[in-house]
Protein backbone atom coordinates (compact mmCIF):
# COMPACT_ATOMS: atom_id res chain seq x y z
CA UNK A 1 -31.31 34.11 7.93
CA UNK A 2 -32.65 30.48 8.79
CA UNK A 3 -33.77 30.07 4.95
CA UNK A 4 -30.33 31.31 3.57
CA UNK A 5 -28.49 28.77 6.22
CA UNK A 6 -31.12 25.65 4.87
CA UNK A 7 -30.26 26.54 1.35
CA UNK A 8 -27.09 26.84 1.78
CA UNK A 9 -26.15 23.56 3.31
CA UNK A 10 -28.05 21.49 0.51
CA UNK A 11 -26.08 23.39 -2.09
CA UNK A 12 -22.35 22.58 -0.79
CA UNK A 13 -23.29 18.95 -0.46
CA UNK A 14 -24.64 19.18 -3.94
CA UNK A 15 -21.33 20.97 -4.85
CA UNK A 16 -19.27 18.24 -3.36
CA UNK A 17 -21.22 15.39 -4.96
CA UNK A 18 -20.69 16.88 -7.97
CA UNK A 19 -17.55 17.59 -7.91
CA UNK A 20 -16.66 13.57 -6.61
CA UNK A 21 -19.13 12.51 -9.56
CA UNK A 22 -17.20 14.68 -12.46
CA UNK A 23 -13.60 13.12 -10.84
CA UNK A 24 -15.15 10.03 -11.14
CA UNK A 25 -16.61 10.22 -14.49
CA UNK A 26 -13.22 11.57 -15.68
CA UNK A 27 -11.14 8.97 -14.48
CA UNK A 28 -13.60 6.69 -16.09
CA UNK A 29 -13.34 8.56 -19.21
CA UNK A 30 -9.56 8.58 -19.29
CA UNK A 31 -9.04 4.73 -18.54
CA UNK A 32 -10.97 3.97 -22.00
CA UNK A 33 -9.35 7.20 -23.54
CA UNK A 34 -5.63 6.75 -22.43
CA UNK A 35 -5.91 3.17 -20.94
CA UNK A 36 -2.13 2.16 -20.90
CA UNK A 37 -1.36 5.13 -18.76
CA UNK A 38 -4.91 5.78 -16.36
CA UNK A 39 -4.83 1.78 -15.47
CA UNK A 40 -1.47 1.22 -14.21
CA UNK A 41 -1.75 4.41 -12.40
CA UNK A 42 -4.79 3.39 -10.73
CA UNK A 43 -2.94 0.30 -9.72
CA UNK A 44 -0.68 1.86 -7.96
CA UNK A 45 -3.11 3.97 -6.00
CA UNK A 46 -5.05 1.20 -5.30
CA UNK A 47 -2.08 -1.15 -3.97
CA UNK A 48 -0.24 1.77 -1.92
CA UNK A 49 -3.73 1.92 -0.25
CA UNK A 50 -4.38 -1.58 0.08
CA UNK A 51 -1.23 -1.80 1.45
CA UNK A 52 -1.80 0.72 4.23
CA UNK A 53 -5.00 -0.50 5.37
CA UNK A 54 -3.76 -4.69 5.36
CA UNK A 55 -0.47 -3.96 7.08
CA UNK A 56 -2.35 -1.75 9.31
CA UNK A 57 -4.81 -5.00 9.93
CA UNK A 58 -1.81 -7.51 10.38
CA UNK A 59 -0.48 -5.28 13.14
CA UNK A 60 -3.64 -5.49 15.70
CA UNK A 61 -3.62 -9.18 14.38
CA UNK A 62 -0.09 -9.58 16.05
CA UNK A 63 -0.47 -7.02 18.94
CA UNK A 64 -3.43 -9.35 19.72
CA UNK A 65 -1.53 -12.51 19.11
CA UNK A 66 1.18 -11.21 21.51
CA UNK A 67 -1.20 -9.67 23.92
CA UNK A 68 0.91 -6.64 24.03
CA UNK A 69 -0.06 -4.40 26.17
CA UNK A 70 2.05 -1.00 24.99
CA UNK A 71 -0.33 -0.65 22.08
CA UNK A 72 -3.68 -0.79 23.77
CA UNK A 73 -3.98 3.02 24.41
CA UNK A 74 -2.82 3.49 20.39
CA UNK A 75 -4.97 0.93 18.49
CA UNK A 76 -7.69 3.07 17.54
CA UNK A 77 -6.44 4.18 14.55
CA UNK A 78 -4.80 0.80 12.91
CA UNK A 79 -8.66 -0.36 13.50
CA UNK A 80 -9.43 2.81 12.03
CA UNK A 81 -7.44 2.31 8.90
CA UNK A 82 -8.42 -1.86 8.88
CA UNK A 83 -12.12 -1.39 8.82
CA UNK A 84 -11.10 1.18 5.79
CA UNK A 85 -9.61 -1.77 3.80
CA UNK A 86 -13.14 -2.69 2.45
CA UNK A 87 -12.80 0.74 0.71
CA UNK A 88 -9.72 0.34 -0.80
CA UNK A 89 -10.87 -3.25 -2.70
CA UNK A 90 -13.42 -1.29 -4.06
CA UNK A 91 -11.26 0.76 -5.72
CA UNK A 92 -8.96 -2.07 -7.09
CA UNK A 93 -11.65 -4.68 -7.87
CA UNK A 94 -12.63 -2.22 -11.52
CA UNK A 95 -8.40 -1.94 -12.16
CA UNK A 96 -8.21 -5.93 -12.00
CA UNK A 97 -11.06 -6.37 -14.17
CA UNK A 98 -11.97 -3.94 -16.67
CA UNK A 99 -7.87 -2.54 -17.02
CA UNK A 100 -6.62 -6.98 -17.02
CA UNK A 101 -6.03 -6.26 -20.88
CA UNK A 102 -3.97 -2.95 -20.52
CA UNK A 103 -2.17 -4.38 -17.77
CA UNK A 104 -1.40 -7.59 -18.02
CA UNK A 105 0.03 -8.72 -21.91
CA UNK A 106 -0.63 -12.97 -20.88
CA UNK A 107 -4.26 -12.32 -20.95
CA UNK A 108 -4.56 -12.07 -24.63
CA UNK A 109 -1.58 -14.15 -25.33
CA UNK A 110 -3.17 -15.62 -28.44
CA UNK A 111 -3.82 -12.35 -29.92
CA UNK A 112 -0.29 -12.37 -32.36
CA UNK A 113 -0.78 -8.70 -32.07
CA UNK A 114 -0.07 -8.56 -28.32
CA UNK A 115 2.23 -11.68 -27.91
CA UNK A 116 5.20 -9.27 -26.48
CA UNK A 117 8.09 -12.07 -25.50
CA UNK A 118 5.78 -14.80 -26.75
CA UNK A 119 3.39 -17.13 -25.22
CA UNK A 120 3.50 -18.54 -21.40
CA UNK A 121 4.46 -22.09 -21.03
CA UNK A 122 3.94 -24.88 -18.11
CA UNK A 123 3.15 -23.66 -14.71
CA UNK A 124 2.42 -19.96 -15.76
CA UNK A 125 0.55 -20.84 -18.84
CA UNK A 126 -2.19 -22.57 -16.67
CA UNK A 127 -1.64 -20.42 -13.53
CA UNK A 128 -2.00 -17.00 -15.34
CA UNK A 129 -5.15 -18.06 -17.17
CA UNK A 130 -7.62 -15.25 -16.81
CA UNK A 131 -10.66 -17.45 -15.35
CA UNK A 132 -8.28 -18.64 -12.70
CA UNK A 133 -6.61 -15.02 -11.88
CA UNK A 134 -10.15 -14.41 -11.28
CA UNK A 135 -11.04 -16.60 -8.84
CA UNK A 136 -8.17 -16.26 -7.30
CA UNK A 137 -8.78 -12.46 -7.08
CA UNK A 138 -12.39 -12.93 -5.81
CA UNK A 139 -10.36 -15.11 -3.09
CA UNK A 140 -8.11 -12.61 -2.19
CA UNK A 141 -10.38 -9.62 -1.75
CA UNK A 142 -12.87 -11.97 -0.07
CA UNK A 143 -11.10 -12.92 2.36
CA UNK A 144 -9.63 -9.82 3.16
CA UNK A 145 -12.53 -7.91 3.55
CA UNK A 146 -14.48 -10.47 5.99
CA UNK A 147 -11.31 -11.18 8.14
CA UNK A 148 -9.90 -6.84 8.19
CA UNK A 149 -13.46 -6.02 9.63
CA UNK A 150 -13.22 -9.04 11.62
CA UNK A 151 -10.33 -8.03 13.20
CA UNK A 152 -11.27 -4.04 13.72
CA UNK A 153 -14.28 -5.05 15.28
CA UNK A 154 -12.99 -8.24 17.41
CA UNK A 155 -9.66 -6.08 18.11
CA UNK A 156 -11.62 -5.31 21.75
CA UNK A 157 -13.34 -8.35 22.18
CA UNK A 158 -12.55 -10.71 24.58
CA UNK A 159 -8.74 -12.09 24.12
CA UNK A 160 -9.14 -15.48 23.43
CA UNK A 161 -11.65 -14.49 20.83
CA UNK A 162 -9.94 -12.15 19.06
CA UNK A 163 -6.58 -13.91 19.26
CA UNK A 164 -8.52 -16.73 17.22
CA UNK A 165 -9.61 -14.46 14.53
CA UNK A 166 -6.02 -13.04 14.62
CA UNK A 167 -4.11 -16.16 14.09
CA UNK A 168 -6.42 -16.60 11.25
CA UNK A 169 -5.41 -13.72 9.00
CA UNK A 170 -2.13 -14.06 9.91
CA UNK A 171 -1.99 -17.43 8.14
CA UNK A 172 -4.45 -16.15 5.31
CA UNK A 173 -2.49 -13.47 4.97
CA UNK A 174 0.75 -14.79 4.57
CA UNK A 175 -0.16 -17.09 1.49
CA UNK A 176 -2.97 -14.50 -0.27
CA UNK A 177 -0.31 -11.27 0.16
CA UNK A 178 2.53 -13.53 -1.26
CA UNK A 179 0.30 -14.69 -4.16
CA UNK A 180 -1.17 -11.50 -5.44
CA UNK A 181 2.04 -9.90 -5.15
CA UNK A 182 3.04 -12.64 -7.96
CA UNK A 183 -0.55 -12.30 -9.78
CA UNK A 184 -1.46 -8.43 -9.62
CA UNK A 185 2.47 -6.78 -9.75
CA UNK A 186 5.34 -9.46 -10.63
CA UNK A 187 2.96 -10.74 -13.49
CA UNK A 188 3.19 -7.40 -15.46
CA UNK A 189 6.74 -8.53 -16.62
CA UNK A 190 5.36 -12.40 -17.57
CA UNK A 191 8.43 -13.54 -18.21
CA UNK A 192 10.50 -12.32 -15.38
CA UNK A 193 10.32 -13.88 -11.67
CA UNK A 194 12.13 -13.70 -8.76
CA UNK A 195 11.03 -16.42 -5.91
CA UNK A 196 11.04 -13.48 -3.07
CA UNK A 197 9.30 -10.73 -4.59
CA UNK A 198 6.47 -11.30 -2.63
CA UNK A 199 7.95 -11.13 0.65
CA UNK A 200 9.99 -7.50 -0.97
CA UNK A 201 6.46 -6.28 -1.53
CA UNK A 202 5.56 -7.26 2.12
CA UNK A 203 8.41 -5.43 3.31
CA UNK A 204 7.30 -2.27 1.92
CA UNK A 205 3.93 -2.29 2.58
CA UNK A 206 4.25 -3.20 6.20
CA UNK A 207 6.54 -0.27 6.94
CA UNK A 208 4.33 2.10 4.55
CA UNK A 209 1.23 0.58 7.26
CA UNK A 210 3.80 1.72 10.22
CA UNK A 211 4.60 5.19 9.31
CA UNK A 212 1.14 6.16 8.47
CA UNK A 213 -0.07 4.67 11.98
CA UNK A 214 2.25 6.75 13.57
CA UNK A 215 2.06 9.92 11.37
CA UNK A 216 -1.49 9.72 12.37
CA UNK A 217 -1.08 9.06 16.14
CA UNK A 218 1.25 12.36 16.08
CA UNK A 219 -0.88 14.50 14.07
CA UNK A 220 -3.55 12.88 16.40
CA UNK A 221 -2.22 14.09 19.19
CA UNK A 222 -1.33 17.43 17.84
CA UNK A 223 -4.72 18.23 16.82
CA UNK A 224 -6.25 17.17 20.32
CA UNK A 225 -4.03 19.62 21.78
CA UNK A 226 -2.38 16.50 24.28
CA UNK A 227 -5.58 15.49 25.41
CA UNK A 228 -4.40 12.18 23.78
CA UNK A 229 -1.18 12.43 23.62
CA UNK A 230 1.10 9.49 22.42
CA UNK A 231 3.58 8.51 25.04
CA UNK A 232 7.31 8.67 24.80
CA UNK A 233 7.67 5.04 25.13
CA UNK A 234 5.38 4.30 22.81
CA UNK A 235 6.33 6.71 19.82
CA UNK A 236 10.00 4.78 20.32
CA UNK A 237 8.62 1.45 19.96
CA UNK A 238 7.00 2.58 17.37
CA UNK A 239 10.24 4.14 15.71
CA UNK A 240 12.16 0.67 16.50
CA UNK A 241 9.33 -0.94 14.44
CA UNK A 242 9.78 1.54 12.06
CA UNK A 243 13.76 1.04 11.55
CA UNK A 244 13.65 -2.51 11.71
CA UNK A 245 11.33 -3.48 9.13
CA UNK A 246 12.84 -0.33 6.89
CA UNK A 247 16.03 -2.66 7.65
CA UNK A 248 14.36 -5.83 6.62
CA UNK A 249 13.19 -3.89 2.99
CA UNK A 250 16.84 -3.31 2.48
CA UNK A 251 18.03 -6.17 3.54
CA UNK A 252 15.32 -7.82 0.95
CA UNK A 253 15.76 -5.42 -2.06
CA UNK A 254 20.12 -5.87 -1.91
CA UNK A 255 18.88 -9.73 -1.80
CA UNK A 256 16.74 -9.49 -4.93
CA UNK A 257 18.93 -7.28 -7.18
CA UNK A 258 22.70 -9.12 -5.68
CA UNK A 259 21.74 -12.19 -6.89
CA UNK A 260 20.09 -11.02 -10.60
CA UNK A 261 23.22 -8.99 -10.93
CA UNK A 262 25.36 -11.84 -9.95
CA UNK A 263 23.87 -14.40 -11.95
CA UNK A 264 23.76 -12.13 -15.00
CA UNK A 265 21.21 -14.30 -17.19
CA UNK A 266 18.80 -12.15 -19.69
CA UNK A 267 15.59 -13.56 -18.25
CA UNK A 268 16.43 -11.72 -15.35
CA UNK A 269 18.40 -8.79 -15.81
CA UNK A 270 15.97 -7.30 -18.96
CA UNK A 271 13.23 -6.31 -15.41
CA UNK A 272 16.36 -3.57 -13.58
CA UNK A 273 17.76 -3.27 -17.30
CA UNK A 274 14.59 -1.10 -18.25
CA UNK A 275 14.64 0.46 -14.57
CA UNK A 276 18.05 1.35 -14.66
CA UNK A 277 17.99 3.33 -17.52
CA UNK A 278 16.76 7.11 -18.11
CA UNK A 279 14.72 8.58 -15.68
CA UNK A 280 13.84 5.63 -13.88
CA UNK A 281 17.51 5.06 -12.72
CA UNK A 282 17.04 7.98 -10.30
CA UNK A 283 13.49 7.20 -9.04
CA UNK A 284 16.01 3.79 -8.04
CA UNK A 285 18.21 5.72 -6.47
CA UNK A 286 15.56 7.85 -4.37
CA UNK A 287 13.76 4.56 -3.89
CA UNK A 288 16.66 3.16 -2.09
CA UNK A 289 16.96 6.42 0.38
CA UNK A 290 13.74 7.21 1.07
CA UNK A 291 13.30 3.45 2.27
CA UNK A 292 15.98 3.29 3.63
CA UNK A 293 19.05 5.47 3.66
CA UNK A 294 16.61 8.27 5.75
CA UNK A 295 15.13 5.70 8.35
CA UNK A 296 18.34 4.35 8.97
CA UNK A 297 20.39 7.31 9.68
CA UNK A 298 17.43 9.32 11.46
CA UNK A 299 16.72 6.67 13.50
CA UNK A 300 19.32 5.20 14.79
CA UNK A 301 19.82 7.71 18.00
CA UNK A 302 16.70 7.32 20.71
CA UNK A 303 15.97 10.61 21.15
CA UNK A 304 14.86 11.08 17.49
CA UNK A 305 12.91 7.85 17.70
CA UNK A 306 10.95 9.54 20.80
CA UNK A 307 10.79 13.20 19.19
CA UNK A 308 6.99 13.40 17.57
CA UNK A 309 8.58 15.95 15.11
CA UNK A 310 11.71 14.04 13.50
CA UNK A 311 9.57 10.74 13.41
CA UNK A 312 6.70 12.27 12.08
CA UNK A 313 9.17 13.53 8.98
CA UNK A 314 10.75 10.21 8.53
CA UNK A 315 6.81 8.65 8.17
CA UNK A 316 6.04 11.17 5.28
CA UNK A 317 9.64 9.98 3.33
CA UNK A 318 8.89 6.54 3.73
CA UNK A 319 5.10 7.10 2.64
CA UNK A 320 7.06 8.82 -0.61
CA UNK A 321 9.42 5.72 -0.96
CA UNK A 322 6.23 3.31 -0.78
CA UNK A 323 4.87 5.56 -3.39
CA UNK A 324 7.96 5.41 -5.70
CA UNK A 325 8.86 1.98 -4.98
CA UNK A 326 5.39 0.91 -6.46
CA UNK A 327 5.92 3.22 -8.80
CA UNK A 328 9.04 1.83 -9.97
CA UNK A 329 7.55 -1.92 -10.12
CA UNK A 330 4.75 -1.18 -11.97
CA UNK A 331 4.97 1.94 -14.16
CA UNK A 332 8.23 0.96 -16.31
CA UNK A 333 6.65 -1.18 -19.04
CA UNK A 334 3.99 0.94 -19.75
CA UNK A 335 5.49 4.82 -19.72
CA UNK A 336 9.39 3.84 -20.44
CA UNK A 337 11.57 6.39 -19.84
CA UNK A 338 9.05 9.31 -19.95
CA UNK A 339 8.83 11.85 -17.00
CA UNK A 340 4.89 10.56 -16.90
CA UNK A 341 6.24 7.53 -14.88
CA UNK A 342 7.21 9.32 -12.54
CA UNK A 343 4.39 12.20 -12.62
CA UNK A 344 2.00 9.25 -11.88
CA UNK A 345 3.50 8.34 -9.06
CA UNK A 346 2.96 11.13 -7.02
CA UNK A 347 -0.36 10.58 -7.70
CA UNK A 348 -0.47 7.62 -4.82
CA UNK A 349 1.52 9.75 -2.48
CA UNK A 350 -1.21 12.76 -2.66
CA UNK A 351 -3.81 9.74 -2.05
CA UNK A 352 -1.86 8.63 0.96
CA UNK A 353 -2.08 12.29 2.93
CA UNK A 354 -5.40 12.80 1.69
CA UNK A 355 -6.78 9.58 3.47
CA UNK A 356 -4.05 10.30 6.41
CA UNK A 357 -6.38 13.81 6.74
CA UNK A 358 -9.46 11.70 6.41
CA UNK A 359 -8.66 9.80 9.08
CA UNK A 360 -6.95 12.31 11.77
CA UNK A 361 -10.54 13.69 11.30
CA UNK A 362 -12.59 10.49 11.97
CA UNK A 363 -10.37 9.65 14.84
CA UNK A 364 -10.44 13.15 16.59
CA UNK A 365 -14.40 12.60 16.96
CA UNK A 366 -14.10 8.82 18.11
CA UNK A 367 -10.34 8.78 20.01
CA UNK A 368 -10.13 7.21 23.23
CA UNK A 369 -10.16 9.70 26.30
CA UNK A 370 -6.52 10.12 28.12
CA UNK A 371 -6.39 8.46 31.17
């Protein structure tokens, strides 16, 4: 019996590497094979779980700036998910490199064969140069991975030193999140722009951060059988959170498309003109209540804000809309109106609750004791 048991260990750990190795190797083999479709779709992965694991990071940085005190008992898991964020570059760093021809049409701009709506002029020519989107990338990620473990680790620290560290990403963040936004998503369309975009994809991504925080505290405290449970008060400032930054995403997106719609010039409009049309038009339309439609009218009574069961539903649906939204700004130009677009990007959702799983099971082991 005790030499069946040692084999058998050794052999499902050999099973599992395996297994992660021939995923690997398959993905690897399909982003040379079918590039236009495996790179944008790993973009999307890797930004819905950037996003999760920054916004998650900017959240102790202000619950530290504030010195709030209602979060203190919850913060293990937003450290959790900020000392993941290494992780998550690691993933994306390959997508921005190896994938920056599939993905981005200004990086061979003097190839005639690839010149889509013709070369970049001015500002963008010299801004979306490839040597300089790659310092500025190296910039980006470095700086987000020293400062995220920074702040998971200094999170408990004393408070004047972590408040320092805090105030530092929060300015960091502000410029580098607004930036890549422009470089890694709004660049895909060269020609198109839209002065807020960046502060859109902030919206999103910061509520995406919320809802899986709280999904996990729930299923946390589900799992633990109450011997951590979340409190009331604290699962309904964590729903208030929730509603008003799904708010602020609406109130952001209407902003963005009012005043291309408005304006009507084809600079502009040819970016919603290619999402608007065929399949895409309904991923808009879910886009728009899964962000915010659901939040909105779940939310808006207290009682479902403080009931673990309604809020934990209206995380999942905004995960989803996170998932579709990126979906919808990245996938367009490189599936059209194909089903595929839309295939893929469930593909970032199923990521999402995989890590979510991941991490209820890490934070079981390492949670806090009630008090």
């Amino acid at each position: 019996m005790m030499q069946t048991a040692l084999l058998t260990q050794p052999s499902k750990r050999t099973a599992r590497a395996y297994l992660l190795g021939g995923a690997a190797a398959g993905v690897v083999l399909a982003a040379f094979v079918v590039p236009r479709v495996i790179w944008p779709a790993l973009l999307v992965v890797g930004l819905y779980l950037l996003g999760i694991m920054l916004g998650s990071t900017l959240f102790l940085a202000l619950q530290n700036l504030c010195q709030a005190r209602w979060s203190r008992s919850i913060e293990f898991v937003p450290r959790l998910l900020a000392a993941m964020t290494p992780w998550t570059l690691v993933i994306l760093l390959p997508v921005l490199t190896l994938g920056l021809p599939t993905l981005y049409e200004w990086s061979h701009a003097g190839d005639s064969s690839h010149a889509g709506h013709g070369p970049l002029h001015g500002f963008k020519a010299v801004w979306l140069e490839p040597a300089f989107f790659w310092v500025r990338t190296a910039i980006y990620i470095g700086a987000w991975w020293l400062l995220s473990r920074r702040i998971a680790r200094e999170s408990s620290s004393t408070p004047s030193r972590s408040m320092r560290w805090a105030a530092l990403f929060v300015v960091v963040f502000a410029v580098t999140w607004v930036a890549s936004s422009f470089d890694w998503i709004m660049s895909i369309d060269s020609h198109w722009f839209s002065t807020i975009f960046g502060v859109y994809n902030f919206a999103g991504m910061f509520v995406s951060a919320l809802a899986a925080t709280t999904l996990i505290l729930i299923l946390h405290a589900r799992a633990t059988g109450g011997t951590n449970a979340i409190r009331p008060e604290q699962l309904h400032d964590l729903g208030r959170l929730i509603f008003g930054f799904s708010c602020f995403w609406a109130y952001i997106w209407y902003s963005q498309y009012m005043l291309i719609w408005y304006s009507n010039l084809p600079e502009e409009t040819g970016y919603y003109a290619l999402r608007h049309s065929g399949v895409w038009q309904t991923v808009s339309f879910l886009n728009v209540i899964c962000n915010w439609v659901v939040p909105f009218i779940v939310l808006l009574s207290s009682t479902s804000k403080r009931n673990p069961a309604t809020l934990a539903a209206v995380c999942i649906v905004l995960m989803i809309g996170r998932a579709l939204d990126l979906s919808f700004m990245i996938l367009p130009p490189f599936t059209g109106n194909s089903i595929l677009g839309v295939a893929l990007g469930v593909v970032p959702a199923a990521a999402g609750l995989a890590l979510l799983a991941t991490v209820v099971n890490r934070s079981i082991r390492i949670a806090p004791a009630a008090k």
